[in-house]
Protein backbone atom coordinates (compact mmCIF):
# COMPACT_ATOMS: atom_id res chain seq x y z
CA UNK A 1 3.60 41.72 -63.94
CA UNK A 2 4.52 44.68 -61.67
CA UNK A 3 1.47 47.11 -61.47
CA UNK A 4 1.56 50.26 -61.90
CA UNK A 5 -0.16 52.76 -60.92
CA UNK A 6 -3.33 54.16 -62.26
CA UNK A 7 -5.65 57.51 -62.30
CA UNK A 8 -8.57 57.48 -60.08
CA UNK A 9 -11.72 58.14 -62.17
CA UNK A 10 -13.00 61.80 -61.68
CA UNK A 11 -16.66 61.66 -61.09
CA UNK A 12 -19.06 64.21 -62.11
CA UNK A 13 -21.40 64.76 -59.04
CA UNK A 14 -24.34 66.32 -61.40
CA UNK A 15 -24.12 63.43 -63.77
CA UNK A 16 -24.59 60.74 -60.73
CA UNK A 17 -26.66 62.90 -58.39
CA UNK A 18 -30.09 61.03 -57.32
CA UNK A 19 -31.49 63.50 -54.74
CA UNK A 20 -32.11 67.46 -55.67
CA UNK A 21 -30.73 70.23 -53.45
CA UNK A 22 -33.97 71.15 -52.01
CA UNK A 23 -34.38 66.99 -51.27
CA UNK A 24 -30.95 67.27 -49.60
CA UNK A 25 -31.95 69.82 -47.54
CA UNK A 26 -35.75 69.23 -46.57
CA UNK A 27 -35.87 69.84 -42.74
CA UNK A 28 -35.44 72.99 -41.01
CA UNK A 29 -34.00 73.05 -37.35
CA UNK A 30 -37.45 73.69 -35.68
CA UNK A 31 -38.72 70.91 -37.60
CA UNK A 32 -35.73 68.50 -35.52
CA UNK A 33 -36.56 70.28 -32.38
CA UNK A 34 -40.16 68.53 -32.50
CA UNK A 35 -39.41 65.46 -34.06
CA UNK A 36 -39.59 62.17 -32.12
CA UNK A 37 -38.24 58.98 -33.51
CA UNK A 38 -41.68 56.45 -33.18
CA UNK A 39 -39.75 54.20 -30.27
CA UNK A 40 -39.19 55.71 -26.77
CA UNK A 41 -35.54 56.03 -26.42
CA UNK A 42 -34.77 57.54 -22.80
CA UNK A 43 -30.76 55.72 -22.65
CA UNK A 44 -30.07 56.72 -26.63
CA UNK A 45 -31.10 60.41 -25.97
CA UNK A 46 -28.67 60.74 -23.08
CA UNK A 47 -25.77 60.48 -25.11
CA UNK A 48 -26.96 63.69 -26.48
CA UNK A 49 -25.91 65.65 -23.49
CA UNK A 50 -22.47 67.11 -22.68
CA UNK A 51 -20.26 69.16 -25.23
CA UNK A 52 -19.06 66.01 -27.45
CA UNK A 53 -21.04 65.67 -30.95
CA UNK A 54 -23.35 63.01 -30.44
CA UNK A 55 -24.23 60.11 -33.32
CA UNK A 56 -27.53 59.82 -31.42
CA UNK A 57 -28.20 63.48 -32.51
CA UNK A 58 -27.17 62.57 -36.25
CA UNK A 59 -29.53 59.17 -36.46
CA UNK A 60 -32.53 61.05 -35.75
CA UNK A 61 -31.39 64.05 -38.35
CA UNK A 62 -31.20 61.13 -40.59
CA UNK A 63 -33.90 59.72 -39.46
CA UNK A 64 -36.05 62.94 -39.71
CA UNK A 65 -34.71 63.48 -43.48
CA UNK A 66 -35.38 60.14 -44.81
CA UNK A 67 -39.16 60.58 -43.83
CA UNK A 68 -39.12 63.79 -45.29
CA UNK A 69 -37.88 61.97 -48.63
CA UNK A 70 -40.31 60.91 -51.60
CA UNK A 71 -40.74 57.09 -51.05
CA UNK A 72 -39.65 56.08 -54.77
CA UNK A 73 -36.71 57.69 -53.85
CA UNK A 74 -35.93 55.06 -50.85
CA UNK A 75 -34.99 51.66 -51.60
CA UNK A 76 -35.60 50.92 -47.83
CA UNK A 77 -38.12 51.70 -45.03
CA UNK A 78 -38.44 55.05 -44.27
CA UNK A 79 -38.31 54.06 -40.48
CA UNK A 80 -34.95 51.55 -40.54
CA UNK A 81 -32.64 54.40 -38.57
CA UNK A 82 -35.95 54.78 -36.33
CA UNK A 83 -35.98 51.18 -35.84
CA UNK A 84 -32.05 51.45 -35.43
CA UNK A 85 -32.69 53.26 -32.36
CA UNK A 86 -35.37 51.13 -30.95
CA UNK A 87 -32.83 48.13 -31.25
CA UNK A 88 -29.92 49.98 -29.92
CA UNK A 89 -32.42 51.52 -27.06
CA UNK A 90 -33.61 47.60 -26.10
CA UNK A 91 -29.47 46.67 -26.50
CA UNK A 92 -28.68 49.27 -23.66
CA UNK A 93 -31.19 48.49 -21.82
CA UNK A 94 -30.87 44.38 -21.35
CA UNK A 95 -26.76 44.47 -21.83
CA UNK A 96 -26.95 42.15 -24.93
CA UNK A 97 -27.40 42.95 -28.09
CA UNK A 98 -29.47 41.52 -30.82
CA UNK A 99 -27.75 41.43 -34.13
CA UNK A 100 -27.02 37.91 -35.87
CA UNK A 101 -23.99 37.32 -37.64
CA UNK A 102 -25.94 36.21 -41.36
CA UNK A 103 -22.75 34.65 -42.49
CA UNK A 104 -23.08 33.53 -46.08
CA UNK A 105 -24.14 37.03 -47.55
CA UNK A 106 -22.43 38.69 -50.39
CA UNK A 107 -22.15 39.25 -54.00
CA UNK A 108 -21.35 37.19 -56.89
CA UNK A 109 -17.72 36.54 -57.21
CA UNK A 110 -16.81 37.68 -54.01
CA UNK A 111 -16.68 36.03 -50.51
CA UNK A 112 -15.40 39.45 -48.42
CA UNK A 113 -16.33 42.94 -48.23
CA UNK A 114 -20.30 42.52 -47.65
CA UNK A 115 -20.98 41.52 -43.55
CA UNK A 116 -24.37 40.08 -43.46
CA UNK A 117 -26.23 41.12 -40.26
CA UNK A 118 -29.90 40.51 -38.76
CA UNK A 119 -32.15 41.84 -36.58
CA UNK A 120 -33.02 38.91 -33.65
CA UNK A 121 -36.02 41.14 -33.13
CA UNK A 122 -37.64 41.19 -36.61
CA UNK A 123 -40.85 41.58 -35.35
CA UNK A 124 -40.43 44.75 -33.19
CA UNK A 125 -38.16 45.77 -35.65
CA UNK A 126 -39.06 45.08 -38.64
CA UNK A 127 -37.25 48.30 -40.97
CA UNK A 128 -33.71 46.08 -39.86
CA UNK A 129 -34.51 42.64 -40.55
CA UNK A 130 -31.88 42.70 -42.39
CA UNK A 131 -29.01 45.24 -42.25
CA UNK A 132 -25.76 44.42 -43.95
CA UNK A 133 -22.59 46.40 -43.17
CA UNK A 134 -20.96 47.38 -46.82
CA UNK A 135 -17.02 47.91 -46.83
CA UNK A 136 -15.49 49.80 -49.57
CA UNK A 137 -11.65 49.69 -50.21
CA UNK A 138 -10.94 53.48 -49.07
CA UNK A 139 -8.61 55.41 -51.80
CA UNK A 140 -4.76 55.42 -50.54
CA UNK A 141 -4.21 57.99 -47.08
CA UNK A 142 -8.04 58.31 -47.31
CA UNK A 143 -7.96 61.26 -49.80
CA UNK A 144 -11.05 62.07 -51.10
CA UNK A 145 -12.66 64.88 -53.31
CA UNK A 146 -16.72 66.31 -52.45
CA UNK A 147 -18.22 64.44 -56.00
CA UNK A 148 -17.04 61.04 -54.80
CA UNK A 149 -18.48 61.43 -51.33
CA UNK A 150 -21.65 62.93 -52.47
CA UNK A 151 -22.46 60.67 -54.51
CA UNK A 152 -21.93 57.04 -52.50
CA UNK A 153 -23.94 59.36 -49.70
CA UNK A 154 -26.20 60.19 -52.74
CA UNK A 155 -26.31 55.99 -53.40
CA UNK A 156 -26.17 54.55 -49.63
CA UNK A 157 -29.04 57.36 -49.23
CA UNK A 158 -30.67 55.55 -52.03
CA UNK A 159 -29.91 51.68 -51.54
CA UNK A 160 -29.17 51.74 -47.54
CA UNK A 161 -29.83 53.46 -44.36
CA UNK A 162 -27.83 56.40 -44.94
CA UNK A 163 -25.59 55.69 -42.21
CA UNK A 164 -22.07 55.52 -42.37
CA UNK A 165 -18.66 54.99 -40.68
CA UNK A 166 -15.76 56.51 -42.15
CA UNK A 167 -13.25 55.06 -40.88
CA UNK A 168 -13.47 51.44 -39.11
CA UNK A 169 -10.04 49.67 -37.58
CA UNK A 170 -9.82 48.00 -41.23
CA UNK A 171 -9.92 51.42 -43.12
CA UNK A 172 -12.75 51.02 -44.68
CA UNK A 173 -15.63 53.12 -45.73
CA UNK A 174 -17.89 51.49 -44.07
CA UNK A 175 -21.96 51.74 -45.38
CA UNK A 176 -23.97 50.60 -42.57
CA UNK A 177 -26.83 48.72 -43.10
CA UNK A 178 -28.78 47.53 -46.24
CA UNK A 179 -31.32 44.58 -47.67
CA UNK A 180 -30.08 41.25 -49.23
CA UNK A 181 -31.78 42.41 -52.47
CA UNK A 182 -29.93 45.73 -52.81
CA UNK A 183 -26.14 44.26 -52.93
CA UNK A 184 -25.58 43.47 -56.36
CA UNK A 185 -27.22 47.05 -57.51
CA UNK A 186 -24.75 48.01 -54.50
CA UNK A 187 -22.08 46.69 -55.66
CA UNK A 188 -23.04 47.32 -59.61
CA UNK A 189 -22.99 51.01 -59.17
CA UNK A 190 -19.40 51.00 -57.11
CA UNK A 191 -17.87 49.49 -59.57
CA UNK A 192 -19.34 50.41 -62.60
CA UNK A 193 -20.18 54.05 -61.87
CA UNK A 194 -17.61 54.94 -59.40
CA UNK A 195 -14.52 52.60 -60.55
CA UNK A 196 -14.67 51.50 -56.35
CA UNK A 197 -14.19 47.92 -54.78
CA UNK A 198 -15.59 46.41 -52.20
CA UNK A 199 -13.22 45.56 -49.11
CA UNK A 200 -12.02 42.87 -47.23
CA UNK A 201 -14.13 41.28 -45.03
CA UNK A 202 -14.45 37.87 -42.84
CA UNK A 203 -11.13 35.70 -42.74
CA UNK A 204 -9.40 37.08 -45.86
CA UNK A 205 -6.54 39.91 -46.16
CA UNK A 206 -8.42 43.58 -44.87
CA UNK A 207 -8.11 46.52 -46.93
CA UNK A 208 -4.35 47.54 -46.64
CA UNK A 209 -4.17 51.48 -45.33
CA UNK A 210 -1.95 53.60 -44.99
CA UNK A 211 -0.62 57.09 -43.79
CA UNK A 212 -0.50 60.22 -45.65
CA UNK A 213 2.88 59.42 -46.57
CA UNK A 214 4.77 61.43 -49.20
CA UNK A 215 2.02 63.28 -50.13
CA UNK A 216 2.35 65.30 -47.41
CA UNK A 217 4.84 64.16 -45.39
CA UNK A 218 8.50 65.08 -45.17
CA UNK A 219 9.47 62.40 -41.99
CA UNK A 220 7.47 59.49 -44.70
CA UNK A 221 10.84 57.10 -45.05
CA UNK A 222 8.97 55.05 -47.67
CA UNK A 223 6.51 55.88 -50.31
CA UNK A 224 3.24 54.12 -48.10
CA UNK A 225 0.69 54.93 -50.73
CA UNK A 226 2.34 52.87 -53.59
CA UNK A 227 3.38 49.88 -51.02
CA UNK A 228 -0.17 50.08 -49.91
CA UNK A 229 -1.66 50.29 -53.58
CA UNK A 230 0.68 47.79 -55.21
CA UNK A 231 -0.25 44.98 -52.41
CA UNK A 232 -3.96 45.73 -52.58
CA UNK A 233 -4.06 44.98 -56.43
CA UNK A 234 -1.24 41.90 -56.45
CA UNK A 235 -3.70 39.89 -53.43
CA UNK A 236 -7.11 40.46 -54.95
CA UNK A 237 -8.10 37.00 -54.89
CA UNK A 238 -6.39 37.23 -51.06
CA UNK A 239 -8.85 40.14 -50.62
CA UNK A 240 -12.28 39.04 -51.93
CA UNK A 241 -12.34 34.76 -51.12
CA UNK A 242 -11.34 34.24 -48.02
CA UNK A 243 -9.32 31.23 -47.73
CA UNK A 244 -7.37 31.98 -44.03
CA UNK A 245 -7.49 30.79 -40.51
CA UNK A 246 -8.73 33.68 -39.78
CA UNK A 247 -8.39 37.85 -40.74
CA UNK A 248 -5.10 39.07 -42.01
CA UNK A 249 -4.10 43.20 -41.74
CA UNK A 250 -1.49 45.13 -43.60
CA UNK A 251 -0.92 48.64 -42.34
CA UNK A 252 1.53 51.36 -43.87
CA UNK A 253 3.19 53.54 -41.50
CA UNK A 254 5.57 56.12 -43.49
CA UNK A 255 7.61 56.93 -39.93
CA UNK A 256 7.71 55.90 -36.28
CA UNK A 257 5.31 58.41 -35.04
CA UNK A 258 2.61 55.35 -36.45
CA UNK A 259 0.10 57.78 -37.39
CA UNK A 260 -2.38 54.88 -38.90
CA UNK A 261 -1.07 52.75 -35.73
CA UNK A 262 0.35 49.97 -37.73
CA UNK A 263 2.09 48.64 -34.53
CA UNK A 264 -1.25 47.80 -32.50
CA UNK A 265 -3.38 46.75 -35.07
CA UNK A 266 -2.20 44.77 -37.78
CA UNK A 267 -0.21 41.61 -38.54
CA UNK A 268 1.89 42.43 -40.58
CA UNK A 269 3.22 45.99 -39.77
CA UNK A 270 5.55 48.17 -42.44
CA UNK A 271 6.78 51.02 -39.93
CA UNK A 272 9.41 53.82 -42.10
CA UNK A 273 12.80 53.51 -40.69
CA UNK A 274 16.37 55.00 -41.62
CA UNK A 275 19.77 53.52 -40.45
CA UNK A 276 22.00 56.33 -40.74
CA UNK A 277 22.44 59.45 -38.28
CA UNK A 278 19.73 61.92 -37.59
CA UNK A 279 20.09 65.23 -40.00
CA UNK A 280 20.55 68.17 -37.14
CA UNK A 281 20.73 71.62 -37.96
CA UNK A 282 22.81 73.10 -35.16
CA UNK A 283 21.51 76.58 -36.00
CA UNK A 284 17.89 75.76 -36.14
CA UNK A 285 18.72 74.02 -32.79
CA UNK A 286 19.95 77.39 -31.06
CA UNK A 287 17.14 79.18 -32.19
CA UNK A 288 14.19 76.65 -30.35
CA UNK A 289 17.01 77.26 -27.17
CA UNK A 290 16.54 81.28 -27.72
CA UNK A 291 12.73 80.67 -28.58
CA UNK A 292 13.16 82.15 -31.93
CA UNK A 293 11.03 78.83 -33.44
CA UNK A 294 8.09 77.66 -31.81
CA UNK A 295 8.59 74.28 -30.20
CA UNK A 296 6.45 71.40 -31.47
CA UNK A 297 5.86 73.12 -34.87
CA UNK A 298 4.05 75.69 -32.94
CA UNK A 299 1.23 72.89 -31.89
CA UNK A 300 1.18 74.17 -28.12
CA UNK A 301 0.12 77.73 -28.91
CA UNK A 302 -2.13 79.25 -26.60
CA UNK A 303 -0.92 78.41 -23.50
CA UNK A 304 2.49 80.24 -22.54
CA UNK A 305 4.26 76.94 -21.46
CA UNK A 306 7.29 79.22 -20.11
CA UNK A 307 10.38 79.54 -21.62
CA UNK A 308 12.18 76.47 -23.91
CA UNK A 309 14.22 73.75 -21.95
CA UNK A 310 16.02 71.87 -23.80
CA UNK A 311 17.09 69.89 -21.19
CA UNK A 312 13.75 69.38 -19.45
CA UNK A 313 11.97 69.00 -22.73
CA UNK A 314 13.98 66.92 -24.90
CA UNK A 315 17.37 65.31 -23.40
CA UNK A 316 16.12 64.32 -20.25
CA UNK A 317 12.68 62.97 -22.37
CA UNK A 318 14.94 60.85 -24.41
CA UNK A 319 14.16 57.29 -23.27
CA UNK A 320 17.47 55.59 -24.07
CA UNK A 321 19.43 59.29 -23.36
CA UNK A 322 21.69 59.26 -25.96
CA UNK A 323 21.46 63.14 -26.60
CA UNK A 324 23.75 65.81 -25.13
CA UNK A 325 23.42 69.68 -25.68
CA UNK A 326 26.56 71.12 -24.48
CA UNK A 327 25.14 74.95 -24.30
CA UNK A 328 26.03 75.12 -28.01
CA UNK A 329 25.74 72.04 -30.18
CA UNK A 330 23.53 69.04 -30.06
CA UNK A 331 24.92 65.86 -30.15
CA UNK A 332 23.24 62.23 -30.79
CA UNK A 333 24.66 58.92 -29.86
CA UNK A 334 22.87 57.25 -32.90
CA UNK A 335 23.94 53.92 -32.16
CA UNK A 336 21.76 53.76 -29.28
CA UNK A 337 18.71 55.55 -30.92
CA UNK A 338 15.32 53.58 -31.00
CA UNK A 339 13.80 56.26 -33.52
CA UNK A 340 11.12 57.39 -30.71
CA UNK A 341 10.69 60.65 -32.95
CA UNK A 342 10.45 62.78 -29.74
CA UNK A 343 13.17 64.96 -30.42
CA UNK A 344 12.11 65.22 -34.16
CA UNK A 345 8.21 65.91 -33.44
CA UNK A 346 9.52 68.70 -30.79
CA UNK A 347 12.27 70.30 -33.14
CA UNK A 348 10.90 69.89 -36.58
CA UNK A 349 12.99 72.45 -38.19
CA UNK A 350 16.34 71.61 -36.19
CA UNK A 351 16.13 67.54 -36.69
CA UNK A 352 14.97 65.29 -39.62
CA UNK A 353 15.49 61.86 -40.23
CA UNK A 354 17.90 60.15 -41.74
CA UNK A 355 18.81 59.71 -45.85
CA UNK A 356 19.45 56.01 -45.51
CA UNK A 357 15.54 54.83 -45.57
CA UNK A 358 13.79 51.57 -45.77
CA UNK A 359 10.90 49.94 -43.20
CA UNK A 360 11.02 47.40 -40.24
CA UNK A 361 8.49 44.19 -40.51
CA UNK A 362 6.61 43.74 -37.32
CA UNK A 363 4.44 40.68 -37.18
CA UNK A 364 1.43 40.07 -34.71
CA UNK A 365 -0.88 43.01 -33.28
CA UNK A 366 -4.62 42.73 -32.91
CA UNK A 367 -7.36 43.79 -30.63
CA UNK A 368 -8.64 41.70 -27.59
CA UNK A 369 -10.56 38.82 -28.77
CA UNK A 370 -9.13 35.56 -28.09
CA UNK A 371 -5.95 36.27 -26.03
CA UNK A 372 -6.65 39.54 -25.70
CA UNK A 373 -4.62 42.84 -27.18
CA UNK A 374 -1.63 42.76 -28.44
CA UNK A 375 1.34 45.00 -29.94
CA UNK A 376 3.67 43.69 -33.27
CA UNK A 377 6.87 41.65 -32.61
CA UNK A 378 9.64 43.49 -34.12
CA UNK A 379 11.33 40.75 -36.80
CA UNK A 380 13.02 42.37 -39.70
CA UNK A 381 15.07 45.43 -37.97
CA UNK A 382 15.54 47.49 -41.75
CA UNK A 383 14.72 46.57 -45.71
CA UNK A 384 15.75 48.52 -48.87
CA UNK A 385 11.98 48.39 -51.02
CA UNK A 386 11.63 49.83 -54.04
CA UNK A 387 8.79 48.93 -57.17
CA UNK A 388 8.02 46.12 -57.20
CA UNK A 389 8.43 45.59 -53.71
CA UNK A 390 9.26 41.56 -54.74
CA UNK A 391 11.45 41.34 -51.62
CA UNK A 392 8.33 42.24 -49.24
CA UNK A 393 6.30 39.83 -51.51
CA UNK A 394 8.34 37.41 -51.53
CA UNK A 395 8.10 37.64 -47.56
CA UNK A 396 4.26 38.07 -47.20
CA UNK A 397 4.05 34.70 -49.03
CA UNK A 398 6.15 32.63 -46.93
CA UNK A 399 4.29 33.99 -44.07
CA UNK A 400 0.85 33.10 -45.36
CA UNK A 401 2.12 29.91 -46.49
CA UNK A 402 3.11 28.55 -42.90
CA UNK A 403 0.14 30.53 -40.73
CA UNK A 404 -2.31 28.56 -43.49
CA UNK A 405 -0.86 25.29 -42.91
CA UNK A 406 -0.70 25.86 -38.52
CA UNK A 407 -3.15 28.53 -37.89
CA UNK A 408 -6.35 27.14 -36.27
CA UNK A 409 -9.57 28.05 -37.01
CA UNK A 410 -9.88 31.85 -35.60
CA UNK A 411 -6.38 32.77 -34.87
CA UNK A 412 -4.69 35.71 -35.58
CA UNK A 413 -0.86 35.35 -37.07
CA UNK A 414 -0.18 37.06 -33.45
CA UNK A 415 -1.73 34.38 -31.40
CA UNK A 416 -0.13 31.44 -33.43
CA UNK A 417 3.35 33.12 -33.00
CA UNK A 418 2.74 32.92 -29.27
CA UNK A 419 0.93 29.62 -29.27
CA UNK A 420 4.17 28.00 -31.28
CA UNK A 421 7.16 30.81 -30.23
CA UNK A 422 9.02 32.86 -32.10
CA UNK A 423 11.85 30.90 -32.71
CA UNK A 424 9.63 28.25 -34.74
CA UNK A 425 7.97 31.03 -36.72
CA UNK A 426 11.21 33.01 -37.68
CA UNK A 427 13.34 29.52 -38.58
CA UNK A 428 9.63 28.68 -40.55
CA UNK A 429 9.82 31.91 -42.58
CA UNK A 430 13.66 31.89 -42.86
CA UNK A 431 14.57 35.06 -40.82
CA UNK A 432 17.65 35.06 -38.75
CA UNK A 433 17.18 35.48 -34.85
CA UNK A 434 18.66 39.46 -33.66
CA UNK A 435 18.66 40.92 -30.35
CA UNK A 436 16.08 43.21 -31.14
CA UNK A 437 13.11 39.97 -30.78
CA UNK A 438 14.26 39.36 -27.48
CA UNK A 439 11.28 41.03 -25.55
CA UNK A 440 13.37 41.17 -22.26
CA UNK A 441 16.48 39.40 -21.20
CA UNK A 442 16.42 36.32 -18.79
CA UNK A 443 13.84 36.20 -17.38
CA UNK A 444 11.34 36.41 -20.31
CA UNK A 445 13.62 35.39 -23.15
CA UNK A 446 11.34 34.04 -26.83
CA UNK A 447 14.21 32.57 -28.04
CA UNK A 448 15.51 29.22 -26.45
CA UNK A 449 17.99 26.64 -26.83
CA UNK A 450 17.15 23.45 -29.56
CA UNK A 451 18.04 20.13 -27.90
CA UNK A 452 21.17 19.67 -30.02
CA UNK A 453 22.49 22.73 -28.95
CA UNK A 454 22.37 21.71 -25.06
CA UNK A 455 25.41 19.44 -24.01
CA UNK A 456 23.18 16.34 -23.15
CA UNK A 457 20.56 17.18 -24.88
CA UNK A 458 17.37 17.17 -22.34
CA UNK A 459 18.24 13.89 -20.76
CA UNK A 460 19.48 15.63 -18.02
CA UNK A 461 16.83 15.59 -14.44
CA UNK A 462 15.92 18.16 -12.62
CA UNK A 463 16.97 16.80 -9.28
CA UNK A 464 20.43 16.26 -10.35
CA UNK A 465 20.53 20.40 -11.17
CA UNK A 466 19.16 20.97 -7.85
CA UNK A 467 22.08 18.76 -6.25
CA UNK A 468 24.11 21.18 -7.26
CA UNK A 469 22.11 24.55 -7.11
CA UNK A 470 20.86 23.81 -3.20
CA UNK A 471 18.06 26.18 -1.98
């Protein structure tokens, strides 16, 4: 059944609230001047200098207003971000660090979103011993109101260390650092009391994220937040028991500008596209020429940058120069357009994109771990989507079917596709080969000839080619 979509639950901060104002606020800044954290931390307190905000400088404010806390109001050791540091100090200092992967951690039901994690130096650290990293499924475009973030601070104050990451490469909200016996009241209260899930963790599909979208956006070619929301509730069982070679990452960009950078780090990459002509207004154009409309939607205030050349600033940018400005109208080759979005970030008001929308499919980013980083293979140039999406399903299935049955153990889609080529994945997943997967031509081709497409097959030796091909 398609899903639709649903009302986020409205919390009530004063209904939920654990810690009073005055507990919230129980340090004054002469009190943080003085305080010392009870390790010696000489490397952690250097990354206080400079004009950057610091986390080291946020740790000990935690750290300082969880001692200052009643104790029945802390489910954990008043000294774990203390003991944080002294890990993190040691860390820095020997070039290793000294967290264990715990592995089978978790709550009932679910094999992902809980990362188990322990101290190697229990003894010297004792407030860490253990110090599980939480991930909750972040709401779509990351929009949140004040109650819900005050009160999972209010609860990770409560049940964890207080420290948090908002956001990791997955999207999550990510609560660092808890004890095996607080993760089912964890868990309890973020689904009970706050209607929130847990995330994806270990080798299971990550919490899908995506841009702002149409909420905000006028360039969003797709609406991201439903595509994002209607995946994350149809692969549940994708999300929470991980049953893959290895991690799996949707990510949602609503244009090319690829402001959640879909293209380098998921894959499976949904990146807004049109494939008509580029919307100019010729007026709106003449008036960035005559400076009449700041250029860059006025984001280079402050500076005088000199007069506006078109020219200089935007034909001569264009990196497959299909643009002309003839003194009085603009015109676009759009045949030859890669949909950069240069000319549209720089002349917001005089260029939009096109009507005709849909996304490209790009398969295979990921950071540097095994064969180190890499960027999504463009593999389905356009597709139409609309609710509910069963085309992109239908797609997403076919891929997890095959990267199941060939993946090894710890390899990213990305690093099968180039262990295997991408003419076996595409023919696998039944996509027809284009120009556009052709990284560069002859001399680095990914497509090749099949044997019986070669007259003779490959019976043919390499000397007799060189008989005729002398050096």
């Amino acid at each position: 059944m398609p899903v639709g979509p649903v009302e986020q639950k409205k919390l009530n901060y004063q209904e939920l609230r654990i810690y009073s104002d005055a507990e919230l606020h129980n340090y004054t800044e002469e009190e943080l001047k003085s305080f010392k954290v009870k390790h010696a931390t000489p490397i952690c307190d250097d990354y206080e200098k400079g004009p950057w905000p610091s986390f080291i400088s946020d740790a000990k404010r935690a750290a300082l207003h969880r001692h200052k806390l009643p104790k029945e109001k802390l489910m954990l050791s008043p000294d774990v971000i203390d003991d944080f540091l002294g890990q993190l100090e040691l860390s820095y200092k020997e070039g290793e660090g000294h967290w264990k992967h715990g592995g089978i951690v978790g709550v009932f039901g679910y094999g992902g979103g809980v990362i188990g994690r322990y101290s190697d130096l229990q003894q010297e650290f004792p407030g860490i011993a253990h110090f599980h990293t939480v991930r909750v499924n972040q709401p779509g475009s990351k929009f949140y109101d004040t109650d819900f973030l005050r009160t999972i601070c209010d609860l990770w104050e409560f049940r964890g260390s207080g420290l948090m990451n908002l956001h990791g490469s997955t999207g999550d909200l990510v609560l660092l650092g808890t004890t095996t016996d607080q993760l089912e009241p964890i868990f309890y209260e973020l689904t009970h009391s706050m209607e929130q899930d847990l995330g994806g963790s270990g080798s299971n599909l990550r919490s899908p994220s995506c841009c702002i979208g149409r909420a905000r956006c006028e360039w969003a070619c797709y609406d991201t937040q439903d595509l994002c929301y209607q995946l994350t509730m149809n692969y549940q069982d994708e999300l929470h028991r991980p049953a893959f070679p290895y991690k799996f990452k949707f990510k949602f960009d609503g244009c090319p500008t690829g402001c959640v950078a879909s293209i380098a780090r998921s894959d499976m990459s949904y990146i807004g596209t049109w494939r008509d002509n580029i919307r100019i207004d010729q007026k709106a154009v003449l008036a960035y020429v005559n400076n009449e409309i700041p250029r860059n939607g006025g984001a280079l205030t402050g500076r005088d940058w000199g007069k506006f050349d078109i020219q200089k600033e935007i034909i001569n940018l264009c990196p497959t120069e299909c643009m002309f400005f003839d003194g009085k109208t603009l015109s676009i080759n759009d045949k030859e357009c890669n949909r950069c979005m240069h000319c549209i970030h720089a002349m917001p008001r005089a260029l939009r994109p096109g009507v005709d929308t849909g996304l490209s499919v790009l398969f295979g980013a990921k950071a540097p771990i095994l064969e180190g980083a890499q960027m999504a293979t463009l593999t389905v140039p356009f597709m139409k989507i609309e609710s509910p999406y069963d085309n992109v399903k239908e797609l997403v299935e076919k891929v997890w079917e095959y990267w199941m049955e060939e993946g090894k153990n710890r390899e990213r889609l990305g690093e099968m596709i180039q262990r295997i080529g991408i003419p076996t994945f595409i023919e696998a997943i039944g996509i027809r080969a284009i120009p556009q997967i052709v990284k560069e031509p002859r001399s680095n081709p990914y497509i090749f000839w099949k044997e019986e497409e070669v007259p003779g097959g490959w019976s043919r030796t390499i000397e007799e080619y060189r008989s005729r091909h002398k050096r």
